[in-house]
N, C-alpha and C. Protein backbone atom coordinates (compact mmCIF):
# COMPACT_ATOMS: atom_id res chain seq x y z
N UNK A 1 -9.38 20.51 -0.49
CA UNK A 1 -9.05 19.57 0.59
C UNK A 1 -8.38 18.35 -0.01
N UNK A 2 -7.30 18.12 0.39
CA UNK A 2 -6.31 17.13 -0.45
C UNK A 2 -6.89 15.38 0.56
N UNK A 3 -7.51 14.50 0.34
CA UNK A 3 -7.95 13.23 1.03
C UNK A 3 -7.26 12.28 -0.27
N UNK A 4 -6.91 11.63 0.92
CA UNK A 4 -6.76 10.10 -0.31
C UNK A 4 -7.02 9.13 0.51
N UNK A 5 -7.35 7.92 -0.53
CA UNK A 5 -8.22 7.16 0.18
C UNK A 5 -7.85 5.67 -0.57
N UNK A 6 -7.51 4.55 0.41
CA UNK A 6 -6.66 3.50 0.65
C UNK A 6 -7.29 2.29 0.83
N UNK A 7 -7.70 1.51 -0.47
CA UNK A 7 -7.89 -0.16 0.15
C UNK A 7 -6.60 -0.86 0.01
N UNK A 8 -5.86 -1.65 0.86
CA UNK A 8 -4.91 -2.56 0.69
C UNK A 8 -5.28 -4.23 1.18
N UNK A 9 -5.02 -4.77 0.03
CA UNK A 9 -5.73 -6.17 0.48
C UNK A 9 -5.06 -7.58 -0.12
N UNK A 10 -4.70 -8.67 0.72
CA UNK A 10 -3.61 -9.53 0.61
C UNK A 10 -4.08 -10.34 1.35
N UNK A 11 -2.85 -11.77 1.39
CA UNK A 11 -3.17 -13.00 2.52
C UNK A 11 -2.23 -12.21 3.81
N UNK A 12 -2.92 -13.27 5.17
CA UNK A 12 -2.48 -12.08 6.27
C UNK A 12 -0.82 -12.81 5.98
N UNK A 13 -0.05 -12.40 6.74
CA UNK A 13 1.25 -12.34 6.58
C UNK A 13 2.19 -11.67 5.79
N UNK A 14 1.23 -11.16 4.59
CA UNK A 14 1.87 -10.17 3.12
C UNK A 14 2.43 -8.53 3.47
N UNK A 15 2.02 -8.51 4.65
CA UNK A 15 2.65 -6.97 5.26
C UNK A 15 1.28 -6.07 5.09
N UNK A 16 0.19 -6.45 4.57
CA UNK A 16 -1.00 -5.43 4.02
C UNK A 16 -1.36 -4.61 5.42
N UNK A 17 -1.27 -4.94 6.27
CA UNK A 17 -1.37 -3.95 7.98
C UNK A 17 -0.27 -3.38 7.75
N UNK A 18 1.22 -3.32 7.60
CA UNK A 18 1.77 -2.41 7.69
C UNK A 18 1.71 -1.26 6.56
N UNK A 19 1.97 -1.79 5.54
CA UNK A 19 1.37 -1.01 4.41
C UNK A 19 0.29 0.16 5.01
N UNK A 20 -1.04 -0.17 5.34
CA UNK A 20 -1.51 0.30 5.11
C UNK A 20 -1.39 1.98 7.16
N UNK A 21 -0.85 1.32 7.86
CA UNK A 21 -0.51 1.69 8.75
C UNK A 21 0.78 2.68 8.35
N UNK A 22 1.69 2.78 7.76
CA UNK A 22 2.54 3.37 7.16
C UNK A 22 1.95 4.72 6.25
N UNK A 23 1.02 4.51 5.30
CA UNK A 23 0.54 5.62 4.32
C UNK A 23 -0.28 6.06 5.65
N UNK A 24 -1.05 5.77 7.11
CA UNK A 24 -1.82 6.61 7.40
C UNK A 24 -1.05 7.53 8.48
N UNK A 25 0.48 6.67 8.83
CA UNK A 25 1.48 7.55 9.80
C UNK A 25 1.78 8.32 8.84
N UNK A 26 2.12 8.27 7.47
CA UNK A 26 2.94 9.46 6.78
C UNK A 26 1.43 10.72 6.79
N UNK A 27 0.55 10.60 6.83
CA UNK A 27 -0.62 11.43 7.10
C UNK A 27 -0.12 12.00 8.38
N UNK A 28 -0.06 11.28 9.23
CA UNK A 28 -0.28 12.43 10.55
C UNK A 28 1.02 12.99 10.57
N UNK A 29 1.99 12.11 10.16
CA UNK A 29 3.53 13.55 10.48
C UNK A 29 3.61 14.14 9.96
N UNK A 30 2.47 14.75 8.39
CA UNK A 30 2.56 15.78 8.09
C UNK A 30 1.57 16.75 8.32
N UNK A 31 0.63 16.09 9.89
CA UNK A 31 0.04 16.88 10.22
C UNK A 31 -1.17 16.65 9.43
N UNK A 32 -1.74 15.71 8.88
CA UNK A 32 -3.57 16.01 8.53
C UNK A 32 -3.67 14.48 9.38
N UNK A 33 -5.50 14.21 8.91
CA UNK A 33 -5.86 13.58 9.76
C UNK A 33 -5.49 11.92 9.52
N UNK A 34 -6.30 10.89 9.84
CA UNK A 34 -5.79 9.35 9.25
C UNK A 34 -6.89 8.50 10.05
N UNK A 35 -7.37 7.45 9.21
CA UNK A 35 -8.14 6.50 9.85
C UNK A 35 -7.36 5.46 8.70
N UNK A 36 -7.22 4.56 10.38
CA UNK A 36 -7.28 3.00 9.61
C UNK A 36 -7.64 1.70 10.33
N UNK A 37 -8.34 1.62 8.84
CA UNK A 37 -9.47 0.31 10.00
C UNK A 37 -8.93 -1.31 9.16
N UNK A 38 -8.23 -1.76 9.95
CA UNK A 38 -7.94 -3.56 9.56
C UNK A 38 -9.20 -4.48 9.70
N UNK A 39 -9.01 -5.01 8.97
CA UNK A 39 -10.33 -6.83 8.66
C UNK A 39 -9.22 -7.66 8.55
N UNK A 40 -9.82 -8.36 9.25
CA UNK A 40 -8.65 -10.07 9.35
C UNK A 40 -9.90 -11.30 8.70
N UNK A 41 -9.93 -11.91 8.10
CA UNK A 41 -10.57 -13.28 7.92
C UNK A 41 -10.27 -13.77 9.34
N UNK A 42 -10.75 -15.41 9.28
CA UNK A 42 -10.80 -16.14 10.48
C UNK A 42 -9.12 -16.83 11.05
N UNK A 43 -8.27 -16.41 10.11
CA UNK A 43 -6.91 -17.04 10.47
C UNK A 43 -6.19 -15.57 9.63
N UNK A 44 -5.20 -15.41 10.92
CA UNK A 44 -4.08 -14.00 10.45
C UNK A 44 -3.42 -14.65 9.54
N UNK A 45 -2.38 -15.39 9.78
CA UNK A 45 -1.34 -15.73 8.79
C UNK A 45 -2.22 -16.65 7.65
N UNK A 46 -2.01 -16.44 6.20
CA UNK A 46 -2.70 -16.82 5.23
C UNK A 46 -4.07 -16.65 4.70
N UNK A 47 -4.64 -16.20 5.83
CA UNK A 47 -6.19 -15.85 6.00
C UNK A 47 -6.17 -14.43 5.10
N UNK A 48 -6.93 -14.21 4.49
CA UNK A 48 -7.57 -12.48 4.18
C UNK A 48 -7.20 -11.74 4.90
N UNK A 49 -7.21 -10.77 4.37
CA UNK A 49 -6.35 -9.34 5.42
C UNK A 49 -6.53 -8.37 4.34
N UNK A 50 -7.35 -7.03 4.75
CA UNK A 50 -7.53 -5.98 3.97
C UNK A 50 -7.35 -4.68 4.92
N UNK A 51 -7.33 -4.02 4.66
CA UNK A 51 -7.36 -2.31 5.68
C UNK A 51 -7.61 -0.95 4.46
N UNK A 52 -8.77 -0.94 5.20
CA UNK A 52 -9.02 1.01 5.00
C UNK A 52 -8.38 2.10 5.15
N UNK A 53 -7.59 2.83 4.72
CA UNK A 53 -6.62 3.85 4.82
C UNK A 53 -7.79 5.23 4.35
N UNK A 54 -7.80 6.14 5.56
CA UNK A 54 -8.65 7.89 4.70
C UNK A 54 -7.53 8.81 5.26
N UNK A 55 -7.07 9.69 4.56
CA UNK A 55 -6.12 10.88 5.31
C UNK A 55 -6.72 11.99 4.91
N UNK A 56 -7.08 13.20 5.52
CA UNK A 56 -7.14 14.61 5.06
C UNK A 56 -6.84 15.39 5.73
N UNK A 57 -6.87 16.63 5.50
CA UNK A 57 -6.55 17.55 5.93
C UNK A 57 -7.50 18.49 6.90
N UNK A 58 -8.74 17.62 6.77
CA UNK A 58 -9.81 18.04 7.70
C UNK A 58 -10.11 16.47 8.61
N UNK A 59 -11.38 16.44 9.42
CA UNK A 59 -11.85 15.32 9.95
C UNK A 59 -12.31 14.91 9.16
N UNK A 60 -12.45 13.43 9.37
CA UNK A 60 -12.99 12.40 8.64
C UNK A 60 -14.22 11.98 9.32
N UNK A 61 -15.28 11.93 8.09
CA UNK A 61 -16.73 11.43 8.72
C UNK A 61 -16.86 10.38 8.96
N UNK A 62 -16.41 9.94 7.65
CA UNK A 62 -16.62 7.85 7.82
C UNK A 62 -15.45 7.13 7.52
N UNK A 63 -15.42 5.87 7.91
CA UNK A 63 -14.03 5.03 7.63
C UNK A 63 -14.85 4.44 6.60
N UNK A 64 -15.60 4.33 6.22
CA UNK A 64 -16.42 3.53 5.05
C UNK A 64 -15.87 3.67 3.28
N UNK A 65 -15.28 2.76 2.61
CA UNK A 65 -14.81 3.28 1.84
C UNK A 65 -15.81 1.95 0.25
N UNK A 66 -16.59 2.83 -0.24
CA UNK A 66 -17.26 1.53 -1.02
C UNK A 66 -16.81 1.89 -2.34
N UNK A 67 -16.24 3.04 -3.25
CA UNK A 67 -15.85 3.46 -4.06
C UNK A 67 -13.76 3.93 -3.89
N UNK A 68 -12.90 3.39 -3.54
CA UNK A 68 -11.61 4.30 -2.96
C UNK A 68 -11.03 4.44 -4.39
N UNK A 69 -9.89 5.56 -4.28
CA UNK A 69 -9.60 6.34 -4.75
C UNK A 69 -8.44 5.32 -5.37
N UNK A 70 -7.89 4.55 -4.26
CA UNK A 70 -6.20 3.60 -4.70
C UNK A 70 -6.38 2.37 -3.65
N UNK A 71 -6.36 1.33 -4.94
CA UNK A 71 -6.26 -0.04 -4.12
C UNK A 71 -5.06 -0.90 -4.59
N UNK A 72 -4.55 -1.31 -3.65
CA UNK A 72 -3.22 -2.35 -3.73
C UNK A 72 -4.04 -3.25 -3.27
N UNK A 73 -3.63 -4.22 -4.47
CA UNK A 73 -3.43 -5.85 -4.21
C UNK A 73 -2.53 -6.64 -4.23
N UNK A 74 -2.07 -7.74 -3.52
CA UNK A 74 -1.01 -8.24 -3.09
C UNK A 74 -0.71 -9.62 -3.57
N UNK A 75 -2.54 -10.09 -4.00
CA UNK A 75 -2.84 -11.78 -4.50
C UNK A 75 -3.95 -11.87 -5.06
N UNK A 76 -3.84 -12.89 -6.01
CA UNK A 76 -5.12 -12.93 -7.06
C UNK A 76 -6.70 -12.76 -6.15
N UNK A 77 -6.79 -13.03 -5.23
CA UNK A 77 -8.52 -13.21 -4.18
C UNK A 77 -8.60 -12.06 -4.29
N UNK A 78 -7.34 -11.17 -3.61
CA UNK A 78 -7.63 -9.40 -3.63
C UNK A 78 -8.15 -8.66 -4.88
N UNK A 79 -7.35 -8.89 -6.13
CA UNK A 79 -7.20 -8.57 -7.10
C UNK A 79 -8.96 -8.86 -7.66
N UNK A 80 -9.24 -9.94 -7.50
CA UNK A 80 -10.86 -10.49 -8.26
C UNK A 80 -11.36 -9.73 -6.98
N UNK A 81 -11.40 -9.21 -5.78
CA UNK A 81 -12.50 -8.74 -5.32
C UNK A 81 -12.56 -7.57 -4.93
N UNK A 82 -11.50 -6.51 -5.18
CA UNK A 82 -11.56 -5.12 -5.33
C UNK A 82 -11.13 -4.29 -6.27
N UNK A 83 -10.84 -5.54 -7.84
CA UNK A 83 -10.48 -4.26 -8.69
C UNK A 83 -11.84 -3.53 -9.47
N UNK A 84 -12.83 -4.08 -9.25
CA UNK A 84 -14.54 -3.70 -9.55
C UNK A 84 -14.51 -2.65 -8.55
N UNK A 85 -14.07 -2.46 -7.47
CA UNK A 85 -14.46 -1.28 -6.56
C UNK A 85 -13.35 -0.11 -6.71
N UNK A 86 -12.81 0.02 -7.39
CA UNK A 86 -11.71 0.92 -8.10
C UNK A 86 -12.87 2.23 -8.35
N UNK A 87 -11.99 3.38 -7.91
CA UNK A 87 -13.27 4.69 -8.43
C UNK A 87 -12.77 5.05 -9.90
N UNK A 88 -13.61 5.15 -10.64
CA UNK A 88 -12.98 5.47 -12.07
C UNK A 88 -12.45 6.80 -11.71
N UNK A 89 -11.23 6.21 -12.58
CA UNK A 89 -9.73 7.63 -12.64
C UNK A 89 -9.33 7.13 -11.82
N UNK A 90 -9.57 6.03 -10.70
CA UNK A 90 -8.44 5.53 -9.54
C UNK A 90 -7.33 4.66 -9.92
N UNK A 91 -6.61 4.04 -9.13
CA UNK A 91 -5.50 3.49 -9.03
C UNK A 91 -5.45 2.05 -8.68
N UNK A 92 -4.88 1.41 -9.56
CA UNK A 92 -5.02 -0.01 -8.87
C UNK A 92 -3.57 -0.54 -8.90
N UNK A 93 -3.03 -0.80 -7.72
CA UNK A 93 -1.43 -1.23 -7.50
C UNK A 93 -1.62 -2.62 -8.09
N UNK A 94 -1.10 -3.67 -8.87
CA UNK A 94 -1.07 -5.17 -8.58
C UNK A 94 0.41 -5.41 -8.30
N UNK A 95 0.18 -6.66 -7.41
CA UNK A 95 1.49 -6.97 -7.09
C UNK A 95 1.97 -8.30 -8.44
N UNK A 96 2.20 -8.14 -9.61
CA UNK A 96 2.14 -8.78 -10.63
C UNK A 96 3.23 -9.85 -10.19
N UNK A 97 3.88 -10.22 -9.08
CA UNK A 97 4.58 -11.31 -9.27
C UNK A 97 3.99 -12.46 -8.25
N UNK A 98 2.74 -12.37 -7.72
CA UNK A 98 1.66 -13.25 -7.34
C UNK A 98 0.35 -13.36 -8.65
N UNK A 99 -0.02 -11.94 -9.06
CA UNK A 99 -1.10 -11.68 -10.04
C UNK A 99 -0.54 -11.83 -11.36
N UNK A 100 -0.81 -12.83 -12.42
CA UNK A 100 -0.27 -12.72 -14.06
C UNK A 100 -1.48 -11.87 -14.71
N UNK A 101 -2.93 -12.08 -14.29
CA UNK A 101 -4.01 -11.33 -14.97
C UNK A 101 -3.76 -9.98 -14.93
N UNK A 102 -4.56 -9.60 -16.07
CA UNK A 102 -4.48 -7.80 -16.23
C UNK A 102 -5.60 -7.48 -16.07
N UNK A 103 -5.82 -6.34 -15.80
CA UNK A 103 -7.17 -5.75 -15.30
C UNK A 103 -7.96 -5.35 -16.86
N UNK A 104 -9.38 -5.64 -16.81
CA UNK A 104 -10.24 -5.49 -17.74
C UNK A 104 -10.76 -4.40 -17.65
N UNK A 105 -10.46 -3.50 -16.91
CA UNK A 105 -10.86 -2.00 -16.74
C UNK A 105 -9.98 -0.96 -17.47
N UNK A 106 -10.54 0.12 -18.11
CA UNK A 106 -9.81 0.87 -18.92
C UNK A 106 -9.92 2.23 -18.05
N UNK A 107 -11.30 2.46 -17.80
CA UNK A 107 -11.35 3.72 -17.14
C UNK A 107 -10.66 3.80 -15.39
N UNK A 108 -9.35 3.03 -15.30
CA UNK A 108 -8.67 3.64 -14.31
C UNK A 108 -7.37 3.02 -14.58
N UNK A 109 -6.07 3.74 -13.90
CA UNK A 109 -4.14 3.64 -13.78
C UNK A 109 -4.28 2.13 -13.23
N UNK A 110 -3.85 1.38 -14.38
CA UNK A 110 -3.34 0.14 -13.71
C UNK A 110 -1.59 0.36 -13.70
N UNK A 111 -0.98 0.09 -12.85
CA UNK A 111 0.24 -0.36 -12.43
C UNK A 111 0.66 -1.84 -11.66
N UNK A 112 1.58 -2.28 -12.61
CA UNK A 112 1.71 -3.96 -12.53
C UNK A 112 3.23 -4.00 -12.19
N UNK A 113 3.14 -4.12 -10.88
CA UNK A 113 4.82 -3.89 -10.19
C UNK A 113 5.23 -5.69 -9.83
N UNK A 114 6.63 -5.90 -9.98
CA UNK A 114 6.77 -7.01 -10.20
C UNK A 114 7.46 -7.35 -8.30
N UNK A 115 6.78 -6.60 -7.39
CA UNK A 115 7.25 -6.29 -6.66
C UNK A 115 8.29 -7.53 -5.13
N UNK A 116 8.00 -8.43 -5.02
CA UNK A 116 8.82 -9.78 -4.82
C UNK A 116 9.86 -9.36 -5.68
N UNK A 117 10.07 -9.65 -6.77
CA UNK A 117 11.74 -9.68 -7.69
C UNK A 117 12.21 -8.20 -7.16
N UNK A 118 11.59 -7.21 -7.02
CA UNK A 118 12.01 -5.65 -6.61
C UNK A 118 12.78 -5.79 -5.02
N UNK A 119 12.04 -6.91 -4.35
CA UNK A 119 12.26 -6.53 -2.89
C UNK A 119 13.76 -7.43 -2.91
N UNK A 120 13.37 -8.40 -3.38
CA UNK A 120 14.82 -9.56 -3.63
C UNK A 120 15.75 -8.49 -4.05
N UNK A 121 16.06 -8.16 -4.90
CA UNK A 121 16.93 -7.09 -5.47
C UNK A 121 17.51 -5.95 -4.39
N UNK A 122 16.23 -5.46 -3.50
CA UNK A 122 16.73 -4.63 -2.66
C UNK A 122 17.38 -4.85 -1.53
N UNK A 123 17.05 -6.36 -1.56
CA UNK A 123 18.17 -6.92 0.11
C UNK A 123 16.99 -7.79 0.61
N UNK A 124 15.63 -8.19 0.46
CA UNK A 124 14.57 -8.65 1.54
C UNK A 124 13.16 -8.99 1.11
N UNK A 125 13.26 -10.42 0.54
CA UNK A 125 12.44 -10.91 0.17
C UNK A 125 11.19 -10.45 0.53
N UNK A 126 10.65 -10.37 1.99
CA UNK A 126 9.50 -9.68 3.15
C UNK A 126 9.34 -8.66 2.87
N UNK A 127 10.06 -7.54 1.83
CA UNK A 127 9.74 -6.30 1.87
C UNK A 127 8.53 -5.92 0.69
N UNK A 128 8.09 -6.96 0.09
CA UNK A 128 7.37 -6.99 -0.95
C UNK A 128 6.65 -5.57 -0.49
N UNK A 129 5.91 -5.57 0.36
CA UNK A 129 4.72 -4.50 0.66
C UNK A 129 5.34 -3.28 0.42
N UNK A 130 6.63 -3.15 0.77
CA UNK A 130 7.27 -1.80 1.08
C UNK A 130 7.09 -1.26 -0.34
N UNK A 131 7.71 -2.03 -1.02
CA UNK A 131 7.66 -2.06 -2.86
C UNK A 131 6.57 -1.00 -3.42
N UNK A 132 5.19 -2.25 -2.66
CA UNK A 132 4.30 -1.34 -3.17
C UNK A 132 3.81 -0.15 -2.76
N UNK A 133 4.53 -0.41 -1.52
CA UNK A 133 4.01 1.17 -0.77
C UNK A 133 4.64 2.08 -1.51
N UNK A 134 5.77 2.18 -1.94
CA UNK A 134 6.72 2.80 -2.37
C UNK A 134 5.99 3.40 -3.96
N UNK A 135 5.77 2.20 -4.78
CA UNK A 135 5.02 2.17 -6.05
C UNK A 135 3.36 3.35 -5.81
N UNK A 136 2.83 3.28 -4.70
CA UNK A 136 1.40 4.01 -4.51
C UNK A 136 1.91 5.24 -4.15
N UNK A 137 3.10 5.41 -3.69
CA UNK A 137 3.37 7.02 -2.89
C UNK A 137 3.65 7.65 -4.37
N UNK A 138 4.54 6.92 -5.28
CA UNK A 138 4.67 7.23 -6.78
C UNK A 138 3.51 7.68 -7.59
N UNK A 139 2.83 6.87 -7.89
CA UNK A 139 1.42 7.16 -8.15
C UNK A 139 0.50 8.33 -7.82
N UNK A 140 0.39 8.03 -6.52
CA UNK A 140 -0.70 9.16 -6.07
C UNK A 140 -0.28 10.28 -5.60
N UNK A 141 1.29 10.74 -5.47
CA UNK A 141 1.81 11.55 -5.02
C UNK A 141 1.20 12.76 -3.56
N UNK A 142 0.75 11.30 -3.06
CA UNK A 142 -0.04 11.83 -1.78
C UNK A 142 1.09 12.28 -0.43
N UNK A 143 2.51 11.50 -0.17
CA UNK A 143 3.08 11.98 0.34
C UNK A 143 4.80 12.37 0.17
N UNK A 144 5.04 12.99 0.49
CA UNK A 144 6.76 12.75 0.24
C UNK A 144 7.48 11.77 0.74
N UNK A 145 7.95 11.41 0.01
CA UNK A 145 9.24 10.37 0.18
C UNK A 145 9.80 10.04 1.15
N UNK A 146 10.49 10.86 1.71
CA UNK A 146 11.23 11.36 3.41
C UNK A 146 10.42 11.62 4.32
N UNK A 147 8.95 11.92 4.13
CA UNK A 147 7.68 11.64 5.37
C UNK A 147 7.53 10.39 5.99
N UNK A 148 7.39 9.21 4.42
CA UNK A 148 7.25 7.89 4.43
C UNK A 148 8.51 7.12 4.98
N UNK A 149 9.29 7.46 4.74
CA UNK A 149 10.63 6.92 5.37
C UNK A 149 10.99 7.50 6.72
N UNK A 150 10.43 8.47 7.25
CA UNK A 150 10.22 8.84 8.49
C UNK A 150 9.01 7.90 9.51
N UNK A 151 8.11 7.26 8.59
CA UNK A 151 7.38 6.78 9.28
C UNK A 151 7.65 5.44 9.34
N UNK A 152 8.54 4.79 8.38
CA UNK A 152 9.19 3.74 8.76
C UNK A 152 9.99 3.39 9.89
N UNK A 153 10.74 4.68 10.05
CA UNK A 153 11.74 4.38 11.19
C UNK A 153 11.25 4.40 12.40
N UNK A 154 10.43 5.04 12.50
CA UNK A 154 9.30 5.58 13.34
C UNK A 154 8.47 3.74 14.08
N UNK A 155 8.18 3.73 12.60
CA UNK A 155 6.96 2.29 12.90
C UNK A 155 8.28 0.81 13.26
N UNK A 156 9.82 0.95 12.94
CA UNK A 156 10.63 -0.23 13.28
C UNK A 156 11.36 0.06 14.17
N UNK A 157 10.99 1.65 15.35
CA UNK A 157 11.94 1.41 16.46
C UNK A 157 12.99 0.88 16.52
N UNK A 158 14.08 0.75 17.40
CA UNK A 158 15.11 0.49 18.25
C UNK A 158 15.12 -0.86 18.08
N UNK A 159 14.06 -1.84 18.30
CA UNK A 159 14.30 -3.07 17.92
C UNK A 159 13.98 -3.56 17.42
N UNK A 160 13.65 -3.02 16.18
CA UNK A 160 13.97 -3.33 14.61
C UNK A 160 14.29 -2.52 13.44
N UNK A 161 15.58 -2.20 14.28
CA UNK A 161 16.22 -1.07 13.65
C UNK A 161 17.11 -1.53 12.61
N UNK A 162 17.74 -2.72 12.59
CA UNK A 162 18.28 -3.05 12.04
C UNK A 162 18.07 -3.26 10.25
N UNK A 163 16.03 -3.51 10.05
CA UNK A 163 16.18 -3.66 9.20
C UNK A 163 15.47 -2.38 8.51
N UNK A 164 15.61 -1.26 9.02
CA UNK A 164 15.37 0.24 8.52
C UNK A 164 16.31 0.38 7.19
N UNK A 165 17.28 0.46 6.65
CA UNK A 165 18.26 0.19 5.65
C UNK A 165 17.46 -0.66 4.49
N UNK A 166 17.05 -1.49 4.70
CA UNK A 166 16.89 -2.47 3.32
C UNK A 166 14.83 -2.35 2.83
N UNK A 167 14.36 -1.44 4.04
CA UNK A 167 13.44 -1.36 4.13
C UNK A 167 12.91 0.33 3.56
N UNK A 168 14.08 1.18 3.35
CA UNK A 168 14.24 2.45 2.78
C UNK A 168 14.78 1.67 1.39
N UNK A 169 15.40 0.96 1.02
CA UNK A 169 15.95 0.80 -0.09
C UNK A 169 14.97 -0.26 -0.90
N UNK A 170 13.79 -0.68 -0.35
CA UNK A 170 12.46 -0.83 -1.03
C UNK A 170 11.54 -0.39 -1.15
N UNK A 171 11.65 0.97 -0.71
CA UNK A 171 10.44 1.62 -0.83
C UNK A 171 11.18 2.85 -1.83
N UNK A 172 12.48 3.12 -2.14
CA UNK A 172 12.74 3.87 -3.32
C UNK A 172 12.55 3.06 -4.37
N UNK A 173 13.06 1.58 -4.42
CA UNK A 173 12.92 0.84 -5.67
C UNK A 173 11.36 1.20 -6.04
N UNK A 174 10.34 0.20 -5.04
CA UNK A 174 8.90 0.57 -5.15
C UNK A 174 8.55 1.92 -6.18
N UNK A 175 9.14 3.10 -5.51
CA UNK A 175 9.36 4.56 -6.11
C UNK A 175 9.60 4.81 -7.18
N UNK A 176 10.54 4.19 -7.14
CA UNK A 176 11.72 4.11 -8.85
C UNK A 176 11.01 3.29 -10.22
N UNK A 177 10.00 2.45 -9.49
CA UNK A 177 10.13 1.29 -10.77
C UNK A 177 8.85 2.47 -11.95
N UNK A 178 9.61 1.65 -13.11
CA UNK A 178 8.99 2.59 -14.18
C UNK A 178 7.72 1.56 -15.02
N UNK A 179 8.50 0.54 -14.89
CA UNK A 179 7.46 -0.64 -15.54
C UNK A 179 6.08 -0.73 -15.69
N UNK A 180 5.10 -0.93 -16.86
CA UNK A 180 3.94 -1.43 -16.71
C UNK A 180 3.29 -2.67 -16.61
């Protein structure tokens, strides 16, 4: 049974809801299942913002995730309070151009994406998240490429279609980057 399993966690405004709404649409258009559960702190914009991502190929029992498999962080608060909950052998995204610290954990994939300078590069400062979305689909090779970019276009409709283009061309960079 192929499940993967998703903390994404940032200040609100960092895209961490779409992010994490994105890896659980590329779940269902390929047909398995998806839960995703958002936490807001007491203020959206700047406030805390984390979300639970589970996809499988069967039902899901619990949205409860106290051990996950792959966590993106977006800002140092995230970074100090879920890279301890990393499952050993898991994945920890940092968004290294908010985070300079390195993770003191050996027994799991750190990847340190410089992802701001990635999104600038790709056309869109705002696309930081895409970056990393892009960087975790790399990683965990949980979905294809063209699923995820299906669920982009999908998730920016007609009227915000416009920025579908620069928003595919950060989530290959995300893809592409080789860096540690």
């Amino acid at each position: 049974m192929a499940q993967h399993e998703l903390i994404a966690a940032g200040f609100g405004g960092q895209g961490v809801m779409m992010l994490g709404k994105l890896f659980a649409d590329s779940a269902v258009i390929e047909g398995d299942y998806a839960i995703f559960l958002p936490s807001y702190g007491p203020a959206m914009r700047g406030g805390t913002a984390n979300c639970t991502v589970i996809t499988s190929e069967e039902e899901i029992a619990s949205p409860v995730l106290a051990n996950p498999a792959n966590v993106v962080v977006f800002n140092f608060p995230s970074f100090t309070m879920f890279e301890k909950s990393v499952k050993k052998g898991g994945n920890l995204i940092v968004n290294s151009s908010l985070i300079k610290e390195k993770s003191a954990r050996d027994d799991i994939n750190v990847v340190y994406v410089p992802a701001q300078e990635i999104a600038e590069k790709a056309g869109m400062a705002k696309a930081t998240n895409i970056v990393l979305l892009g960087a975790l689909l790399k990683v965990t090779k949980s979905f294809d490429l063209e699923t995820t970019k299906r669920a982009i276009k999908d998730y920016l409709g007609e009227s915000k279609a416009k920025y579908l283009d620069v928003n595919i061309k950060a989530l290959e960079a995300g893809y592409n980057f080789d860096g540690q």
